[in-house]
Protein backbone atom coordinates (compact mmCIF):
# COMPACT_ATOMS: atom_id res chain seq x y z
CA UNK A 1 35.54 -56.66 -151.96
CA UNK A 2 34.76 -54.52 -155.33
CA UNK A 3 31.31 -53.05 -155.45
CA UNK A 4 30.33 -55.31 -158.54
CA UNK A 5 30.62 -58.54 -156.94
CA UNK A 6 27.58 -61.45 -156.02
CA UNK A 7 27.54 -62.41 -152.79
CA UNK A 8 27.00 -66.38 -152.76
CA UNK A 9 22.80 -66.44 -151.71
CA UNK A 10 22.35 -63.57 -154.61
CA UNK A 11 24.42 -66.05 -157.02
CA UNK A 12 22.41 -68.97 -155.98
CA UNK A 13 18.99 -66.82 -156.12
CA UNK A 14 20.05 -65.82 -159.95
CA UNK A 15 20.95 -69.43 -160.85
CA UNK A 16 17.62 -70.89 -159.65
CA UNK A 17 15.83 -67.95 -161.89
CA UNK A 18 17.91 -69.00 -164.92
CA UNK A 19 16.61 -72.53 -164.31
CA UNK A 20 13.43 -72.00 -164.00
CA UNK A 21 12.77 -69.45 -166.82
CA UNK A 22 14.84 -71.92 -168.96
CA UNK A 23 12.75 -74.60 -167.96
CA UNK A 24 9.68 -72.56 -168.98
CA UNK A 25 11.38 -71.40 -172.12
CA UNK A 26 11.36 -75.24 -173.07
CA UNK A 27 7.71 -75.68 -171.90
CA UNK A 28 6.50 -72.98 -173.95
CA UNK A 29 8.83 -73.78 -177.42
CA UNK A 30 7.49 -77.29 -177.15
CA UNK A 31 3.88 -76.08 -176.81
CA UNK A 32 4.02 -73.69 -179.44
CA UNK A 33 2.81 -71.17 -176.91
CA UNK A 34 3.00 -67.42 -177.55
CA UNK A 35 6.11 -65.29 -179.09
CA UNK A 36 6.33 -63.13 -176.44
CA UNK A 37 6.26 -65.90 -173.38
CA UNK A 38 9.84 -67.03 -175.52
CA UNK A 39 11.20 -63.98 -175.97
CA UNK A 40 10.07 -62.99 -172.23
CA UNK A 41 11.36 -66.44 -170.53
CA UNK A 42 14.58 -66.44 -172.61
CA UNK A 43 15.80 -63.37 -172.05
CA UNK A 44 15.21 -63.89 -168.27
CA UNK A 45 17.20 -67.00 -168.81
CA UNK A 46 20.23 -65.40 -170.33
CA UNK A 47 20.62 -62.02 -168.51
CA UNK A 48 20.84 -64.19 -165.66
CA UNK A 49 23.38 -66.40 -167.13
CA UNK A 50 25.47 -63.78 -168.61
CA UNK A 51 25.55 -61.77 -164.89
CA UNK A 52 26.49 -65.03 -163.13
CA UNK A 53 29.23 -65.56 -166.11
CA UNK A 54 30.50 -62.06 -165.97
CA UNK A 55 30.26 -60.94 -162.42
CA UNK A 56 32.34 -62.16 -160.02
CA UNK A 57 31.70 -64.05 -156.93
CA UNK A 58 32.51 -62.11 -153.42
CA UNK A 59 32.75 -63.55 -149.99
């Protein structure tokens, strides 16, 4: 197994972040809360995205 690899409960623990910072994201744009709480919640959002996308998944 490489050394940059997700094991399946760290994959699972990212995806439920992305959810619910997207989810907030959409709460907050809707709102027309604060800049910061968009840029804060999305950028949660996608670094987790983009690690579950480009990491792979290990056993």
């Amino acid at each position: 197994m490489s050394e940059l690899s997700l094991s399946p409960a760290v994959a699972t623990v990212l995806f439920v972040i992305a959810c619910l910072a997207g989810y907030q994201y959409r709460r907050t744009w809707k709102a027309e809360g604060p800049r910061w709480q968009l840029w804060l919640f999305g950028a949660v959002a996608a670094v987790a995205l983009l690690t579950l996308g480009f990491l792979p998944l290990g056993s």
